[in-house]
C-alpha atoms as a PDB file:
ATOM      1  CA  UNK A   1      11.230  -3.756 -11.816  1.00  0.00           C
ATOM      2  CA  UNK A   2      13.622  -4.645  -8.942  1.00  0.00           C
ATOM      3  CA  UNK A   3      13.731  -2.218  -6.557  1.00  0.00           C
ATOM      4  CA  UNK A   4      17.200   0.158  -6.018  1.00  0.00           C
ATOM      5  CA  UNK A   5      16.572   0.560  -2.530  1.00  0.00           C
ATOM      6  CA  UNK A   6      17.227   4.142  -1.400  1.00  0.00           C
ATOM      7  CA  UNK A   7      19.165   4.688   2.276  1.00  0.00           C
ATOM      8  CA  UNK A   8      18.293   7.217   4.973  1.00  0.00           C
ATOM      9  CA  UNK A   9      20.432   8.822   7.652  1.00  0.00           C
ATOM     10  CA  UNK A  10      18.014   8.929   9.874  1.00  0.00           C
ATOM     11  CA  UNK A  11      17.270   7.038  12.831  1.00  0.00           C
ATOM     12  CA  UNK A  12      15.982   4.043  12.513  1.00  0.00           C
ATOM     13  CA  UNK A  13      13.447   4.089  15.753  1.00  0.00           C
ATOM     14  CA  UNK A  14      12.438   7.703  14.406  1.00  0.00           C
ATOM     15  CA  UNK A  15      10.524   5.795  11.401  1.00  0.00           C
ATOM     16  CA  UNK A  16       8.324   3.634  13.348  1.00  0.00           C
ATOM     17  CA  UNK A  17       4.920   4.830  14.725  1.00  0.00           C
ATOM     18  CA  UNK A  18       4.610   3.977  18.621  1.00  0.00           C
ATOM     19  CA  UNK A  19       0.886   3.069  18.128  1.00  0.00           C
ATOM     20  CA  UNK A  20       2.495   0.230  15.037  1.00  0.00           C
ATOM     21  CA  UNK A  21       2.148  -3.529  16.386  1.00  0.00           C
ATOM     22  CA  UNK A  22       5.615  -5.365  15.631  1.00  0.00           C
ATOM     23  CA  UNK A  23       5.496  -9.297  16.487  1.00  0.00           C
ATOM     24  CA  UNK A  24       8.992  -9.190  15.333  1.00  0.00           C
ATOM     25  CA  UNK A  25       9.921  -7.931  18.789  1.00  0.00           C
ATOM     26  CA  UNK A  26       7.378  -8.813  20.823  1.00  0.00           C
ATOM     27  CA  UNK A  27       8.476  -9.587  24.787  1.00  0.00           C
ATOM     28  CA  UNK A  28      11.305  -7.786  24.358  1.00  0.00           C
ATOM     29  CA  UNK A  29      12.290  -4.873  26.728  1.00  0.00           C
ATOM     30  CA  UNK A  30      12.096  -1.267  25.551  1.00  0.00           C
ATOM     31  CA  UNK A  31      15.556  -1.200  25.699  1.00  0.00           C
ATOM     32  CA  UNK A  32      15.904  -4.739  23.452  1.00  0.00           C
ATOM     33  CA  UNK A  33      13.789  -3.348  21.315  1.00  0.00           C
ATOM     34  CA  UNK A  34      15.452  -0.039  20.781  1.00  0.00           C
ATOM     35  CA  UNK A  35      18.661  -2.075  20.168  1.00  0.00           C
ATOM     36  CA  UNK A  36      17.579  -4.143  17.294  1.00  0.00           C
ATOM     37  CA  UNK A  37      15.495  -1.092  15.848  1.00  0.00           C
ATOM     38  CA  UNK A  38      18.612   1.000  15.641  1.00  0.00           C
ATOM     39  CA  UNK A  39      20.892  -1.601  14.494  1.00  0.00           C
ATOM     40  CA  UNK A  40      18.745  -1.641  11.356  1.00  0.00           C
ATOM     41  CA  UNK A  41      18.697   0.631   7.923  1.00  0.00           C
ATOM     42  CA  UNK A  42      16.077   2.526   6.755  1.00  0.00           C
ATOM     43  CA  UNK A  43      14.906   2.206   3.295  1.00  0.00           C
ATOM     44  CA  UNK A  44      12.398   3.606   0.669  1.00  0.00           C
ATOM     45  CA  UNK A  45      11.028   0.692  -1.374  1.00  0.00           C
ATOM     46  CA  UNK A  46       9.081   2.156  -4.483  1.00  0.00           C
ATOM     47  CA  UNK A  47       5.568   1.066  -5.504  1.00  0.00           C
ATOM     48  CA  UNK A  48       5.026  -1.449  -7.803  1.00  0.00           C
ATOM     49  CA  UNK A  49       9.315  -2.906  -7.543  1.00  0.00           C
ATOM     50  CA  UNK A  50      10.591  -6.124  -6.411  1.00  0.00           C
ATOM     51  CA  UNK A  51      11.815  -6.072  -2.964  1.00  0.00           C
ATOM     52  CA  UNK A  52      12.746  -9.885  -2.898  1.00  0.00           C
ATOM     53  CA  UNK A  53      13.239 -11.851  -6.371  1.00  0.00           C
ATOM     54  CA  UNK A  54      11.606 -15.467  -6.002  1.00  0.00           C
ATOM     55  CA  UNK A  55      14.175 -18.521  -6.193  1.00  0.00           C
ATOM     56  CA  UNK A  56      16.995 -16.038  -5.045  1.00  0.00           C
ATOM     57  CA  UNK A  57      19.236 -15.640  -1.505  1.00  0.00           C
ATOM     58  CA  UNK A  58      17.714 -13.227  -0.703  1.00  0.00           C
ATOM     59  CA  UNK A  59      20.438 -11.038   1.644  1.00  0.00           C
ATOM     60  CA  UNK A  60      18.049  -8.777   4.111  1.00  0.00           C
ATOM     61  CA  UNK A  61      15.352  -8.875   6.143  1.00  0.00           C
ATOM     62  CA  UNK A  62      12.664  -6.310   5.767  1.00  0.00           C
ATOM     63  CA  UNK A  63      10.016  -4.602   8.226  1.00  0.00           C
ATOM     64  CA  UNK A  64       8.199  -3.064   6.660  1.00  0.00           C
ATOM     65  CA  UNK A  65       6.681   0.835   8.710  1.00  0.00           C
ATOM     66  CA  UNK A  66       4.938   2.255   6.167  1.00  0.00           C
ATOM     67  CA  UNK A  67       3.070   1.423   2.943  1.00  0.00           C
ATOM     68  CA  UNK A  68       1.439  -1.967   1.864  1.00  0.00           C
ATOM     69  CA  UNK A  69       3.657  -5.177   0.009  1.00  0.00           C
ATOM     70  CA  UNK A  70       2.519  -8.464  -1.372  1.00  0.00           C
ATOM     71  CA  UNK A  71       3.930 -11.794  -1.540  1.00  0.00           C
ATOM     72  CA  UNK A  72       3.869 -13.499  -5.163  1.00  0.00           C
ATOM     73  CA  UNK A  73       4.324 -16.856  -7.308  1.00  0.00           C
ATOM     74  CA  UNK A  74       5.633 -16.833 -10.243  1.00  0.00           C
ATOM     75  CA  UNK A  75       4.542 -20.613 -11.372  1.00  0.00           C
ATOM     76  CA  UNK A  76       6.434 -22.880 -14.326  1.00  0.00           C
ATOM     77  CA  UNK A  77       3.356 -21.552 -16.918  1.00  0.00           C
ATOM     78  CA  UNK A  78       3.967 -17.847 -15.883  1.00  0.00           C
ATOM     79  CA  UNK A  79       1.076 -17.808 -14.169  1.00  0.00           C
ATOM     80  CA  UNK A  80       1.096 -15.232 -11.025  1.00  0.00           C
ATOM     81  CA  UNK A  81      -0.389 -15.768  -8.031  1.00  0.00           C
ATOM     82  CA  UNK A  82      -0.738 -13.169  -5.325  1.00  0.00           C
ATOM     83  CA  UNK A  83      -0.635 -14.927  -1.612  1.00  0.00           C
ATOM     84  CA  UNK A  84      -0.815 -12.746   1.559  1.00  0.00           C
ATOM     85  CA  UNK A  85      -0.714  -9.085   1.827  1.00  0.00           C
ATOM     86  CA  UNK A  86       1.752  -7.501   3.956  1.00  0.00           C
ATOM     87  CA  UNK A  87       0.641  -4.314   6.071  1.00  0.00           C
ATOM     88  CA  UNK A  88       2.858  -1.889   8.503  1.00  0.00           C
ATOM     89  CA  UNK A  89       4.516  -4.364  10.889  1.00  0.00           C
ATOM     90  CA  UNK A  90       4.655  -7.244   9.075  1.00  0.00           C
ATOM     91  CA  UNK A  91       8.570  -8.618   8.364  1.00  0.00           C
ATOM     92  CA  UNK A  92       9.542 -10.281   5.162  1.00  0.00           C
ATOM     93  CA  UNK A  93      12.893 -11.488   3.561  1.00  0.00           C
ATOM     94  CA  UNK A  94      13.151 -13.958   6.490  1.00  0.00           C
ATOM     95  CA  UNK A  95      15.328 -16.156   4.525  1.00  0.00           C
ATOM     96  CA  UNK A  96      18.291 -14.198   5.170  1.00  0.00           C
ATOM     97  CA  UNK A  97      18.258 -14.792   8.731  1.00  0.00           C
ATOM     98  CA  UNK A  98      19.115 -18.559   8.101  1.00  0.00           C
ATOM     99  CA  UNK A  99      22.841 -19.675   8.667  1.00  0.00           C
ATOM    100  CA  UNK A 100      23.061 -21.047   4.903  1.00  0.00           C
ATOM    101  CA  UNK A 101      21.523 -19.473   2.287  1.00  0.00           C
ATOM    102  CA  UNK A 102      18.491 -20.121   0.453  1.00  0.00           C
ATOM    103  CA  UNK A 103      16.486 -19.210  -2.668  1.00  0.00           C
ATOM    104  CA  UNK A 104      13.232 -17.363  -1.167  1.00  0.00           C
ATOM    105  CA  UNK A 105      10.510 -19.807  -3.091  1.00  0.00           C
ATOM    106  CA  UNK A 106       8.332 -16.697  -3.438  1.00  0.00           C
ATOM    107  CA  UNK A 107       8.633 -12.789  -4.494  1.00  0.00           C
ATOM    108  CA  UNK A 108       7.592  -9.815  -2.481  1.00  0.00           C
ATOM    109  CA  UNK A 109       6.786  -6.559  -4.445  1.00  0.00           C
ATOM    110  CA  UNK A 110       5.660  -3.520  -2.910  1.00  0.00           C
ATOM    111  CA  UNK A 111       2.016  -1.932  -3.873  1.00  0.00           C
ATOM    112  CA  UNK A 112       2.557   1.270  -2.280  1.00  0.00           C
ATOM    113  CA  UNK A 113       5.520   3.481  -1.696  1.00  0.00           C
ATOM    114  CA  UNK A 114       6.956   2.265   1.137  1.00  0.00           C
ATOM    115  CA  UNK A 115       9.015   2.705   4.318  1.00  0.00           C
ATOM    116  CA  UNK A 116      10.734  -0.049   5.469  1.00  0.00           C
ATOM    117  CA  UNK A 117      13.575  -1.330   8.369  1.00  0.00           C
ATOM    118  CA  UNK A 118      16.146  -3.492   7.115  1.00  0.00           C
ATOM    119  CA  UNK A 119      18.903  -5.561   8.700  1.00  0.00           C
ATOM    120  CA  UNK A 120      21.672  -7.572   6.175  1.00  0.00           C
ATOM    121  CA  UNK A 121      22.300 -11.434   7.127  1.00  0.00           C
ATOM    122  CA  UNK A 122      25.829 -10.617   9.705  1.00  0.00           C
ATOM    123  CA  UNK A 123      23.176  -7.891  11.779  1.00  0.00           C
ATOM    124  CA  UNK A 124      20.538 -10.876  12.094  1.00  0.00           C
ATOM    125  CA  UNK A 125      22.710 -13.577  12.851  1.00  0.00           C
ATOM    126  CA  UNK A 126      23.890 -11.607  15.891  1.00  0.00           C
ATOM    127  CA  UNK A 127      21.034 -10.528  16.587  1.00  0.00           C
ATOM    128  CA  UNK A 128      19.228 -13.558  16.971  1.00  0.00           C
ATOM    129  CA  UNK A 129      22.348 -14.745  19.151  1.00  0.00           C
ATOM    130  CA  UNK A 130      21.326 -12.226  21.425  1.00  0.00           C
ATOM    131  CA  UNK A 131      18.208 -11.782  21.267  1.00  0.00           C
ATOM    132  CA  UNK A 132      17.001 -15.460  21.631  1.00  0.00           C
ATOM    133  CA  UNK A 133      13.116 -14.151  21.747  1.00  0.00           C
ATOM    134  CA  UNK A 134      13.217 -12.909  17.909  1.00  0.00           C
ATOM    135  CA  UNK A 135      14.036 -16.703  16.945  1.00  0.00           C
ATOM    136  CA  UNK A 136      10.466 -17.531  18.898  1.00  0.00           C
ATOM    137  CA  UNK A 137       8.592 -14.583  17.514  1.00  0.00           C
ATOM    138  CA  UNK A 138       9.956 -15.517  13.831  1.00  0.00           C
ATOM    139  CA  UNK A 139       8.493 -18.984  14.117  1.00  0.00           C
ATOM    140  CA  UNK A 140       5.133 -17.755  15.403  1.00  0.00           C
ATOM    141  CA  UNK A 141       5.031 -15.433  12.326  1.00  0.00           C
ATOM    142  CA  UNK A 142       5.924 -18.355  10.340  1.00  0.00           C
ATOM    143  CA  UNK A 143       3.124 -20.166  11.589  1.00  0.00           C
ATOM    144  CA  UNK A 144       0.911 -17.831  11.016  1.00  0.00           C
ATOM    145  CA  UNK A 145       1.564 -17.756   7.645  1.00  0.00           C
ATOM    146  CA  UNK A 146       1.164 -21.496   7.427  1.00  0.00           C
ATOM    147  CA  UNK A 147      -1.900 -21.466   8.776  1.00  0.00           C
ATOM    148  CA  UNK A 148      -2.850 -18.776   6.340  1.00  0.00           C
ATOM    149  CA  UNK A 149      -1.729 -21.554   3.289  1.00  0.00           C
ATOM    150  CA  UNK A 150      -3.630 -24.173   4.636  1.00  0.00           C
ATOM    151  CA  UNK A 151      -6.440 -22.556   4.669  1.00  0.00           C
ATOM    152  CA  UNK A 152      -6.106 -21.249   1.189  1.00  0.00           C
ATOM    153  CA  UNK A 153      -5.294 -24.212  -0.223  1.00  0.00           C
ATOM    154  CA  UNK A 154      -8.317 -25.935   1.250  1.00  0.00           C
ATOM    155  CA  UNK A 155     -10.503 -23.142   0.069  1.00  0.00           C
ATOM    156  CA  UNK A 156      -9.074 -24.006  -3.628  1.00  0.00           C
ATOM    157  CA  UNK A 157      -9.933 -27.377  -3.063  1.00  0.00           C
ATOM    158  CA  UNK A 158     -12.873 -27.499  -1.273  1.00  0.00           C
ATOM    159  CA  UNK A 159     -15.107 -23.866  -1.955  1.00  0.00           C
ATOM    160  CA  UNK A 160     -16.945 -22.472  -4.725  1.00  0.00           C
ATOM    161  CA  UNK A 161     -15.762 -19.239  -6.594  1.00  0.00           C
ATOM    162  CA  UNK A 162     -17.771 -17.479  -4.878  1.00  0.00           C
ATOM    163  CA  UNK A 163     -16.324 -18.796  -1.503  1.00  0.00           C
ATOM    164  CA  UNK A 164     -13.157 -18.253  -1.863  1.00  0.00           C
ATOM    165  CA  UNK A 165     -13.511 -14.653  -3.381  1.00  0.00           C
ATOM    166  CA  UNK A 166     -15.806 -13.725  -0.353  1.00  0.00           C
ATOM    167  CA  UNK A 167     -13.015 -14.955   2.061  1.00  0.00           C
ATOM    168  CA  UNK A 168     -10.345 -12.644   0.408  1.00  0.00           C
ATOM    169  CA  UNK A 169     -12.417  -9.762   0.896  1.00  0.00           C
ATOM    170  CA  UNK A 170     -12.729 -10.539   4.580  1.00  0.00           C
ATOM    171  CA  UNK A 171      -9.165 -11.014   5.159  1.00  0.00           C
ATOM    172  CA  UNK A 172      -7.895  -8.232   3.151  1.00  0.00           C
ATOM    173  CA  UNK A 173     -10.893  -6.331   5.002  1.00  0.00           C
ATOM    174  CA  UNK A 174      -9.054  -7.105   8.227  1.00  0.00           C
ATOM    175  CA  UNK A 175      -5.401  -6.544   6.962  1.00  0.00           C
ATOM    176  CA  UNK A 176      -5.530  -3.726   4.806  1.00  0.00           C
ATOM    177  CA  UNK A 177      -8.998  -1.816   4.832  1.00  0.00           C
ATOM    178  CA  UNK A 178      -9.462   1.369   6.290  1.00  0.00           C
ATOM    179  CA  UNK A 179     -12.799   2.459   8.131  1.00  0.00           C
ATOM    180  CA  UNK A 180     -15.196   4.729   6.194  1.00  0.00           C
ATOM    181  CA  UNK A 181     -18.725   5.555   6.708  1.00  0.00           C
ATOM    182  CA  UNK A 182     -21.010   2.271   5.730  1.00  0.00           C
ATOM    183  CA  UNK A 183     -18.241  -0.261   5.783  1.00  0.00           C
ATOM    184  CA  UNK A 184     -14.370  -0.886   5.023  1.00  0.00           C
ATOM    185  CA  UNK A 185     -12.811   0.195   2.232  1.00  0.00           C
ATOM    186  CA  UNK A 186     -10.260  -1.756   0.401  1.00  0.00           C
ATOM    187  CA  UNK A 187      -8.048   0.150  -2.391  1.00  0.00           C
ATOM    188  CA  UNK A 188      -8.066  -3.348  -4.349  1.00  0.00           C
ATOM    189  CA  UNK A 189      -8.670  -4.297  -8.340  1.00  0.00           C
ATOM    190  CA  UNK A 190     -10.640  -6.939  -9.664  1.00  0.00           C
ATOM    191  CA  UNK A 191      -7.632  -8.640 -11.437  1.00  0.00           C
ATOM    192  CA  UNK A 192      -6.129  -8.335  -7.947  1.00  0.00           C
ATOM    193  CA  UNK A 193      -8.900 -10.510  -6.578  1.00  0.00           C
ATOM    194  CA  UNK A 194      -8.851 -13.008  -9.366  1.00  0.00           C
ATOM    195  CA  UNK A 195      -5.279 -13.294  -8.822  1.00  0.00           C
ATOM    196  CA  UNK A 196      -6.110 -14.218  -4.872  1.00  0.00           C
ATOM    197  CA  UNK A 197      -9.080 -15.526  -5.433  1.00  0.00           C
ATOM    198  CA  UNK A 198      -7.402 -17.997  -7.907  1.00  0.00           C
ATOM    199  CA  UNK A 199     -10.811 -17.118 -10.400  1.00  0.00           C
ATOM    200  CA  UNK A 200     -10.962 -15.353 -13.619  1.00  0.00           C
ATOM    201  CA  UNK A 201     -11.564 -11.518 -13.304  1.00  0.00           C
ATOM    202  CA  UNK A 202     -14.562 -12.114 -15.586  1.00  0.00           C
ATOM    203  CA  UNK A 203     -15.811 -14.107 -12.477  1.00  0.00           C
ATOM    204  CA  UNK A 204     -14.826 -11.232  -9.799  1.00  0.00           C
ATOM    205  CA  UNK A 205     -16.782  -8.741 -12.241  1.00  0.00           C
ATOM    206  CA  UNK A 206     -20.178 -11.066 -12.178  1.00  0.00           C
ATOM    207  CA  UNK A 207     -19.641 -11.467  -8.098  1.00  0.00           C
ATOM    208  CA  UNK A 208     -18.953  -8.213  -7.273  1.00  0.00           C
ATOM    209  CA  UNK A 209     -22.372  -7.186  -9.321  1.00  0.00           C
ATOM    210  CA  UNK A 210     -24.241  -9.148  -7.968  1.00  0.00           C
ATOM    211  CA  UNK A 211     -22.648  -8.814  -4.365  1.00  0.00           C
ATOM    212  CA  UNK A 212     -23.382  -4.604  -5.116  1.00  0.00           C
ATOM    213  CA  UNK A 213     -26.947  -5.348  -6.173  1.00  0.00           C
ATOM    214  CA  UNK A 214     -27.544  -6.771  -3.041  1.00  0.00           C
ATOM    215  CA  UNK A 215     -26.376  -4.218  -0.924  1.00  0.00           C
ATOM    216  CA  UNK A 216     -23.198  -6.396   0.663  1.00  0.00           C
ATOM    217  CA  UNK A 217     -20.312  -4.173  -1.386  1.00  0.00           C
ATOM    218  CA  UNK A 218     -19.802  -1.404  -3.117  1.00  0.00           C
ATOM    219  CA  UNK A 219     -17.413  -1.243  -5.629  1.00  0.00           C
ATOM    220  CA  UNK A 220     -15.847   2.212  -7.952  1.00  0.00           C
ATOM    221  CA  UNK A 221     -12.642   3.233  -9.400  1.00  0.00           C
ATOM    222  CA  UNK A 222     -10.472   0.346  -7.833  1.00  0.00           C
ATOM    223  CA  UNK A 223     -11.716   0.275  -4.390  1.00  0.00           C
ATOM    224  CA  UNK A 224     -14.577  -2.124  -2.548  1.00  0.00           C
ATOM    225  CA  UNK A 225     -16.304  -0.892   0.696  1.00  0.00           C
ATOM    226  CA  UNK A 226     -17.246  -4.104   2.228  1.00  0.00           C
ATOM    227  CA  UNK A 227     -20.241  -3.621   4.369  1.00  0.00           C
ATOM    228  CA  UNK A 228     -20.586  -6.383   6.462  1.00  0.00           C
ATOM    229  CA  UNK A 229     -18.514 -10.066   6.487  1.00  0.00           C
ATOM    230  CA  UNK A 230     -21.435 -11.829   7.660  1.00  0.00           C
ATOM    231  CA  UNK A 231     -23.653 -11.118   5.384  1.00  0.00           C
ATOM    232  CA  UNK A 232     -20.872 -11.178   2.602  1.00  0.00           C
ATOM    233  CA  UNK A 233     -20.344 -14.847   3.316  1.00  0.00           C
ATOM    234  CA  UNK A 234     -24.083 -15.567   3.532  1.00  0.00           C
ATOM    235  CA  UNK A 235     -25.104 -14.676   0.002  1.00  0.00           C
ATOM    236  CA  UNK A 236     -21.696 -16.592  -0.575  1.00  0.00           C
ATOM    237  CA  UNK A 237     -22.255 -19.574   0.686  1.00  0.00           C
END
């Protein structure tokens, strides 16, 4: 489903938590910040729509404040691919700051309801005009996402199962879990970690058994408490 994105007449600024990192606007003055902040729209992005349509212009850029997204590949068999999870903070829709318009070679699609900032292609534009620091902080992010490709496309080529299933749990561990008593807890599905793990969710059902016999996760009901990444990737390796 692609999202209808619903508008709020609220302050922007008012829907972003204080504590909430945002390399968006990093080295920016309070008063930079509160510029581009309010010079965006609020939105409410439903769970489980499409918040950016792969091989499309897309014609905003999103920050997302609340709620959890993923980015997706749709690929020439139908086959879909889930790449990096995006928490509170992270942007997305970046194509629409570019001067011409592109087709985004990916989807986003929300997981969660969600809460998001969002600023049409004119608003950017200026923006980055003025604001010559978001154009540096934009390129960092995109780097960081490279790195994040290369070193899941090395994993594909160069781990076991096992491997690479035991490093998606770590990294979702550290971008989406939540503290709980004995571990962190990730609200995940096996068929989401096949789709990650680029296994079958017949092999994510073995692992995580034997992985729970072993005392490294505990899985019920959609969620994983991951007890410890060291010894996760020790029985991995």
């Amino acid at each position: 489903m692609v999202v209808k994105q619903s508008r709020k007449t609220i302050s922007p600024t008012t829907t972003v938590s204080r504590d909430l990192r945002l390399p968006f606007i990093e080295g920016l003055s309070p008063s930079e910040r509160e510029a581009i902040l309010s010079a965006a729209t609020p939105r409410q992005l439903p769970a489980k729509s499409i918040v950016v349509e792969q091989g499309r212009p897309g014609n905003h850029l999103f920050l997302l404040t609340i709620g959890r997204a993923r980015n997706f590949l749709i690929t020439e068999t139908g086959e879909k691919l889930l790449l990096n999870w995006l928490a509170p903070g992270d942007i997305f829709g970046a194509y629409a700051g570019l001067a011409t318009p592109l087709p985004s070679p990916f989807g986003v699609e929300t997981v969660k309801d969600c809460n998001a900032l969002a600023w049409d292609r004119a608003t950017v534009r200026r923006l980055v005009t003025r604001y010559p620091r978001l154009l540096d902080n934009g390129l960092l992010i995109a780097a960081s996402y490279l790195t994040w490709l290369l070193a899941a496309h090395e994993a594909l080529i160069c781990h076991p199962a096992q491997q690479r299933l035991a490093q998606v749990l770590v990294v979702l561990a550290q971008r989406i879990g939540q503290r709980v008593s004995g571990g962190v807890e990730l609200d995940v599905t096996n068929e989401e970690l096949a789709h990650s793990a680029n296994v079958t969710s017949f092999t994510v059902s073995r692992l995580m058994t034997d992985w729970q016999r072993q005392g490294v996760v505990v899985k019920d009901r959609g969620k994983v408490v991951l007890r410890s990444p060291e010894r996760l990737f020790i029985h991995a390796a």
